[in-house]
Protein backbone atom coordinates (compact mmCIF):
# COMPACT_ATOMS: atom_id res chain seq x y z
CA UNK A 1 0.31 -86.70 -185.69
CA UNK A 2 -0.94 -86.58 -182.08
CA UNK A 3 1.66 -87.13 -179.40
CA UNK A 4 -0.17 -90.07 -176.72
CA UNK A 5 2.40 -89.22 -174.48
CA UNK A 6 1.77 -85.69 -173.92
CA UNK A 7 -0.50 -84.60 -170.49
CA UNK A 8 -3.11 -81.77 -171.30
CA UNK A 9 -2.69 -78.59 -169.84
CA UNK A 10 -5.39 -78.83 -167.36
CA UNK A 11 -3.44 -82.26 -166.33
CA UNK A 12 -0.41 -80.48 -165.42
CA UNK A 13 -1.71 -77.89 -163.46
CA UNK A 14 -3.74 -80.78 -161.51
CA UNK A 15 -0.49 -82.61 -160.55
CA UNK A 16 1.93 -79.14 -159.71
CA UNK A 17 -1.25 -78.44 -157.12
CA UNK A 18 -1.35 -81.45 -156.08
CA UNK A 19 2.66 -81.46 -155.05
CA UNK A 20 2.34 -77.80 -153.82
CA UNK A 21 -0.46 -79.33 -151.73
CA UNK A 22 1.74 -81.82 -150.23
CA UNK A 23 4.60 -79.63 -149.51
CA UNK A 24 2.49 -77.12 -147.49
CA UNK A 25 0.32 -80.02 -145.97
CA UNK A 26 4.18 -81.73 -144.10
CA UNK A 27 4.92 -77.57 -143.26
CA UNK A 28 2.03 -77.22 -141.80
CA UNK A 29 2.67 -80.85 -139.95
CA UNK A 30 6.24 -79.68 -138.96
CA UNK A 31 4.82 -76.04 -137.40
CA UNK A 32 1.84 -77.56 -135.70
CA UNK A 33 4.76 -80.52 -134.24
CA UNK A 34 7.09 -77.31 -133.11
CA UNK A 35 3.82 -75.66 -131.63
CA UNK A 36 2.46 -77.92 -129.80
CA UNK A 37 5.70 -79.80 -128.52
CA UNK A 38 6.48 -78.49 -124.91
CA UNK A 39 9.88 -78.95 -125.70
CA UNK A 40 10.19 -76.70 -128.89
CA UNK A 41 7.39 -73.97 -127.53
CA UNK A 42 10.31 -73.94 -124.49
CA UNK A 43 13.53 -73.31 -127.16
CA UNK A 44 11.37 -71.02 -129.18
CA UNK A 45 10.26 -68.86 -126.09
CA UNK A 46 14.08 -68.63 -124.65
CA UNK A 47 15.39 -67.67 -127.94
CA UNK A 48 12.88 -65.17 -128.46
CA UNK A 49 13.00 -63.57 -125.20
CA UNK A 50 16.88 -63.66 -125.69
CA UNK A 51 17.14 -61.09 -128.77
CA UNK A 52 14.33 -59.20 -127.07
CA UNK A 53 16.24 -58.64 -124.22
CA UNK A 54 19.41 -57.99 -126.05
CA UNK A 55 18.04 -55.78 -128.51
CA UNK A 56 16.25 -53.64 -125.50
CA UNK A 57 19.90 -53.82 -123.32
CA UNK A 58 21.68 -53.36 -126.40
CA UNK A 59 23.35 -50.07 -125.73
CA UNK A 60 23.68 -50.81 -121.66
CA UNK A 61 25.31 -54.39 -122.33
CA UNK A 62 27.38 -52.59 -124.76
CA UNK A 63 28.65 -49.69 -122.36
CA UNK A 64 28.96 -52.23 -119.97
CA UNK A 65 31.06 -55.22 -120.93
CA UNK A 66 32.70 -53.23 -123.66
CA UNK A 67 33.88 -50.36 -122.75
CA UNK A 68 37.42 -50.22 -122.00
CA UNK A 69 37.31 -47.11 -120.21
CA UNK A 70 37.98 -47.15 -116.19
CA UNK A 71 34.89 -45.54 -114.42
CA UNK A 72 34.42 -45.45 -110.57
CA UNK A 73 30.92 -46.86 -108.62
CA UNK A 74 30.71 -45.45 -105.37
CA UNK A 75 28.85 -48.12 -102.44
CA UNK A 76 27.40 -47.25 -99.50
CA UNK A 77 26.83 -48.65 -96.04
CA UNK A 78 29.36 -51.22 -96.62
CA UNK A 79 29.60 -53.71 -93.32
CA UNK A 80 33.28 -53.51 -91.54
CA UNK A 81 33.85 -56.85 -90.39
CA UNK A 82 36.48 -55.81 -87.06
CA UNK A 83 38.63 -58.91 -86.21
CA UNK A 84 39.79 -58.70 -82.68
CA UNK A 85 40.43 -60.98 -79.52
CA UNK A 86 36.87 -59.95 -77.99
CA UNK A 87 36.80 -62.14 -75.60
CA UNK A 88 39.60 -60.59 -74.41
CA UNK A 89 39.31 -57.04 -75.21
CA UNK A 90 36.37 -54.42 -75.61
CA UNK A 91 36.29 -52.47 -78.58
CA UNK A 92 35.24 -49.25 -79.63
CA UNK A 93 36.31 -45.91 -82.66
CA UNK A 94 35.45 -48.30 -85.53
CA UNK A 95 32.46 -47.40 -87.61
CA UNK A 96 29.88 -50.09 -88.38
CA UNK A 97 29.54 -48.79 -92.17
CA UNK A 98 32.04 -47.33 -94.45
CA UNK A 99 31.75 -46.09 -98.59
CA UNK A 100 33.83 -47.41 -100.58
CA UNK A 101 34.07 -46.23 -104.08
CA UNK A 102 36.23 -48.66 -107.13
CA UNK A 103 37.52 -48.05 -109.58
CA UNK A 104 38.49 -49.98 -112.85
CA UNK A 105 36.50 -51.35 -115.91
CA UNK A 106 32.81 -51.62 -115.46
CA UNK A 107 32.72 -55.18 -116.60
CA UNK A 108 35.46 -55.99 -113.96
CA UNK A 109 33.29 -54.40 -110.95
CA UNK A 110 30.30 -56.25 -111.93
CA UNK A 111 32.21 -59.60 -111.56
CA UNK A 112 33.52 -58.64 -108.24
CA UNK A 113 29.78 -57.38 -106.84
CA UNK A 114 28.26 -60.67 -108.10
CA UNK A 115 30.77 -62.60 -106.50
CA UNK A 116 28.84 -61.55 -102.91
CA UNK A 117 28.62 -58.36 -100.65
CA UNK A 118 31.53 -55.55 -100.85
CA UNK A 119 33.01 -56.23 -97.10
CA UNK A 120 35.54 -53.78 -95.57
CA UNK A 121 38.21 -55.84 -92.82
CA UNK A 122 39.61 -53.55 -89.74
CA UNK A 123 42.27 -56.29 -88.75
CA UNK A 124 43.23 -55.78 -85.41
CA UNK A 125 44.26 -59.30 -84.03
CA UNK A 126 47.75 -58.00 -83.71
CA UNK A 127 47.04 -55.36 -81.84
CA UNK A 128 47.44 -54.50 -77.97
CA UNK A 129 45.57 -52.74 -75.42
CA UNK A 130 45.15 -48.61 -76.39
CA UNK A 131 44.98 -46.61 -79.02
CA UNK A 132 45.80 -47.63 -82.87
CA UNK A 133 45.13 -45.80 -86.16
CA UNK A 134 44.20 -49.06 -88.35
CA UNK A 135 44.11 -49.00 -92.53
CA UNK A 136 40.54 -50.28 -93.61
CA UNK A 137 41.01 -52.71 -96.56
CA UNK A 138 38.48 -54.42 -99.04
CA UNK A 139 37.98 -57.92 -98.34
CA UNK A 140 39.41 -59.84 -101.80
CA UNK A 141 39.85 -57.06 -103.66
CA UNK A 142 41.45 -58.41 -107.01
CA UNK A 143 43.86 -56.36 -108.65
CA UNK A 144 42.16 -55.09 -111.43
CA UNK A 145 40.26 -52.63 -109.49
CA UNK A 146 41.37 -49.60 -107.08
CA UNK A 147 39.42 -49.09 -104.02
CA UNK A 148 38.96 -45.93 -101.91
CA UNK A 149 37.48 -46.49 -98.51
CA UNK A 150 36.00 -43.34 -96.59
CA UNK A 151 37.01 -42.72 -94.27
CA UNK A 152 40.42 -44.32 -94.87
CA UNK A 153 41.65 -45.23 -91.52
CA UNK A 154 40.42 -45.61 -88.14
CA UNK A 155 41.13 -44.49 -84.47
CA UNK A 156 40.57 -47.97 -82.77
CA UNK A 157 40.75 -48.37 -79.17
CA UNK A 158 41.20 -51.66 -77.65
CA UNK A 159 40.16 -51.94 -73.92
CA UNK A 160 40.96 -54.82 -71.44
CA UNK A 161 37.65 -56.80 -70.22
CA UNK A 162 37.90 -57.48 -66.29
CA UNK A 163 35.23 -59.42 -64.87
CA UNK A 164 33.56 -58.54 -60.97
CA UNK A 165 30.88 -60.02 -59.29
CA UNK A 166 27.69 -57.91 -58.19
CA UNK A 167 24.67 -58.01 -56.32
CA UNK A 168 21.06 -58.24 -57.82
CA UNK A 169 18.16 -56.59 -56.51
CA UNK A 170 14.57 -56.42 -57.86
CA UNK A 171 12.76 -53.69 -60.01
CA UNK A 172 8.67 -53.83 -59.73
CA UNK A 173 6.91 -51.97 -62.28
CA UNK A 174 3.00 -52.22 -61.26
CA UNK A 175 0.61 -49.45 -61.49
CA UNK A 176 -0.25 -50.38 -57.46
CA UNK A 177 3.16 -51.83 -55.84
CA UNK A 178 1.75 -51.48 -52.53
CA UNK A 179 0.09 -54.64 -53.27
CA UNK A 180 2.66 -56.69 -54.02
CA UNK A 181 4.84 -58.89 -51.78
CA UNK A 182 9.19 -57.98 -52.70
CA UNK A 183 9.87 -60.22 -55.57
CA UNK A 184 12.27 -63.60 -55.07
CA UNK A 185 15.17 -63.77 -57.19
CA UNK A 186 16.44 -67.38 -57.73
CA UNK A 187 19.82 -65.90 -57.57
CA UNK A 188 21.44 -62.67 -55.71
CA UNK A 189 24.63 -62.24 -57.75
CA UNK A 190 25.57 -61.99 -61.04
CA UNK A 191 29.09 -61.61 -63.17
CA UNK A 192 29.75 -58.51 -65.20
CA UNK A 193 32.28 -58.17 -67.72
CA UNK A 194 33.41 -54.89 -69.35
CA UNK A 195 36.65 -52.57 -69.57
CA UNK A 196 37.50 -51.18 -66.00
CA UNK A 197 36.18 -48.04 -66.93
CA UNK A 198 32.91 -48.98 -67.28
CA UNK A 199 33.35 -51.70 -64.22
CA UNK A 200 34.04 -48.43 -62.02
CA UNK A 201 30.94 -46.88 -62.99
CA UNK A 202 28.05 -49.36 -62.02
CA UNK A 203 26.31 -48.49 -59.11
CA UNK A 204 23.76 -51.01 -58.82
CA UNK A 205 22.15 -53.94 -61.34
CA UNK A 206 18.39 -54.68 -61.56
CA UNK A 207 16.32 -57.37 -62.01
CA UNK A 208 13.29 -55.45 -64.00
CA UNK A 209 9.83 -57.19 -62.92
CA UNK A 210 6.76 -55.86 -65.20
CA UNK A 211 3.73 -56.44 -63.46
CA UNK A 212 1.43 -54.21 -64.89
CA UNK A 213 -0.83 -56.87 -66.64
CA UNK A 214 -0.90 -59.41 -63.65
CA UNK A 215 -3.63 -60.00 -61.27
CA UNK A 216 -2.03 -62.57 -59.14
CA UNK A 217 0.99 -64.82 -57.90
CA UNK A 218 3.02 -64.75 -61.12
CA UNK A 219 6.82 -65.77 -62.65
CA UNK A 220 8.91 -64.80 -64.85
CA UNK A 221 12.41 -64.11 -66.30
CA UNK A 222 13.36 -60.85 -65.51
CA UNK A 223 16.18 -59.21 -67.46
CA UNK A 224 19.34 -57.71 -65.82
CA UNK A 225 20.36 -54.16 -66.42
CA UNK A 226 23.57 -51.86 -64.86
CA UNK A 227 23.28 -48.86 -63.77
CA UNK A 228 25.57 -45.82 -63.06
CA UNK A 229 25.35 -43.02 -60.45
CA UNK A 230 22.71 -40.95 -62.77
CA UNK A 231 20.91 -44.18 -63.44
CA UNK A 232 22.32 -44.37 -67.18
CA UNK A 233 22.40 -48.11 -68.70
CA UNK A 234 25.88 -49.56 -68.67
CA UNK A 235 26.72 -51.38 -72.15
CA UNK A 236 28.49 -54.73 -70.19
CA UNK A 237 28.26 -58.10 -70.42
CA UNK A 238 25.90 -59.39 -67.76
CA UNK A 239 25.82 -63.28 -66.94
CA UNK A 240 23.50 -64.66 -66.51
CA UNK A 241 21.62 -61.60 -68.12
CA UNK A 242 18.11 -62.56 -66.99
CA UNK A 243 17.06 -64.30 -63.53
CA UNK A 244 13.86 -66.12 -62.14
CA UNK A 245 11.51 -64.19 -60.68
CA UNK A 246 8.74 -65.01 -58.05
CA UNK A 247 6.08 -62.31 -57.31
CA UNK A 248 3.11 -62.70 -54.46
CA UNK A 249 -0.09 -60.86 -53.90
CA UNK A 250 0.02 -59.00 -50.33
CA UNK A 251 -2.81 -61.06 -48.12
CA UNK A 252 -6.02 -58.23 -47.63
């Protein structure tokens, strides 16, 4: 007796493609959706480029931000930021730049780099006029980490500012200053400030006129600069440090 109910063979094989078919047809939906969807093509990409970048770092990462053994990084150039009354006092002995070198877990002294420049204080707002040997420190140094500044300390010395009026007299600088009228300064005097050593040295205080480009009645704001018996610059304060300048052709 023949079974109605029974499918050929060829049947079954028709409908199992047919499903296999539909199964592959919503994949290939779902891929094409995750392809073309900024979104996912932006999750994919991060991902990726996440284990890329981990597997490639693997080892440094690992040395890194595992490693529980102390090593020491050694910085150089590091600013000193010198706190002092300077309005009150000149200063001089303290270095600009400093190296510092720390010490502690590697993971520890990357958090404390990231956090912004490595700045080295000289803190001499207590101090008084004269000589003082001052202990550089590490600005926020957390204790985790050991820090060795070179050098260590620092001969500051911390000079008195006195202020004295001078006179002001014009500097021409012209290829032909025959032909040029003495230049008019709007003003005649000028305040320096500086430590009384370097108040005792200034012998005179120019106003410096370049005229080597000009070809007739001109201004201009010419800079002020101190001078010493040798005619060496003298690092002051100078105010104001430039004056008005008015410069005339001789008449022919």
């Amino acid at each position: 007796m023949i079974d109605n109910n029974s499918q050929p063979p060829m049947g079954k094989l028709h409908l199992i493609y047919r499903i296999v078919r539909l199964i592959f047809s919503k994949l290939s939906k779902m891929v094409d959706h995750i392809i073309y969807s900024k979104t996912w093509a932006a999750l994919v990409s991060l991902v990726a480029a996440v284990i890329i970048c981990v597997s490639i770092n693997y080892d440094v990462i690992g040395t890194q931000l595992f490693n529980d053994q102390s090593t020491t990084v050694q910085i150089n150039s590091v600013e000193v930021d010198t706190l002092y009354d300077s309005e009150k006092y000149d200063l001089t002995g303290v270095p600009s730049t400093v190296t510092v070198m720390l010490t502690g877990k590697a993971a520890d002294i990357q958090v404390f780099r990231a956090k912004g420049e490595v700045k080295v204080i000289c803190d001499l707002r207590k101090n008084q006029e004269g000589d003082s040997v001052v202990q550089l420190e590490v600005d926020n140094l957390p204790s985790e980490l050991d820090a060795k500044i070179e050098p260590a300390t620092v001969t500051a010395h911390l000079a008195e500012r006195v202020s004295k009026r001078f006179s002001v007299s014009a500097e021409l600088y012209a290829s032909n200053s025959s032909k040029w009228n003495t230049p008019t300064l709007d003003t005649n005097s000028v305040t320096i400030s500086g430590t009384e050593e370097q108040i005792d040295t200034i012998r005179s205080v120019k106003a410096i006129i370049d005229a080597s480009n000009q070809t007739g009645d001109f201004e201009t704001n010419a800079t002020l600069v101190a001078y010493d018996s040798k005619g060496e610059t003298v690092d002051v304060q100078i105010e104001p440090s430039t004056v008005k300048a008015e410069v005339s052709l001789k008449n022919e």
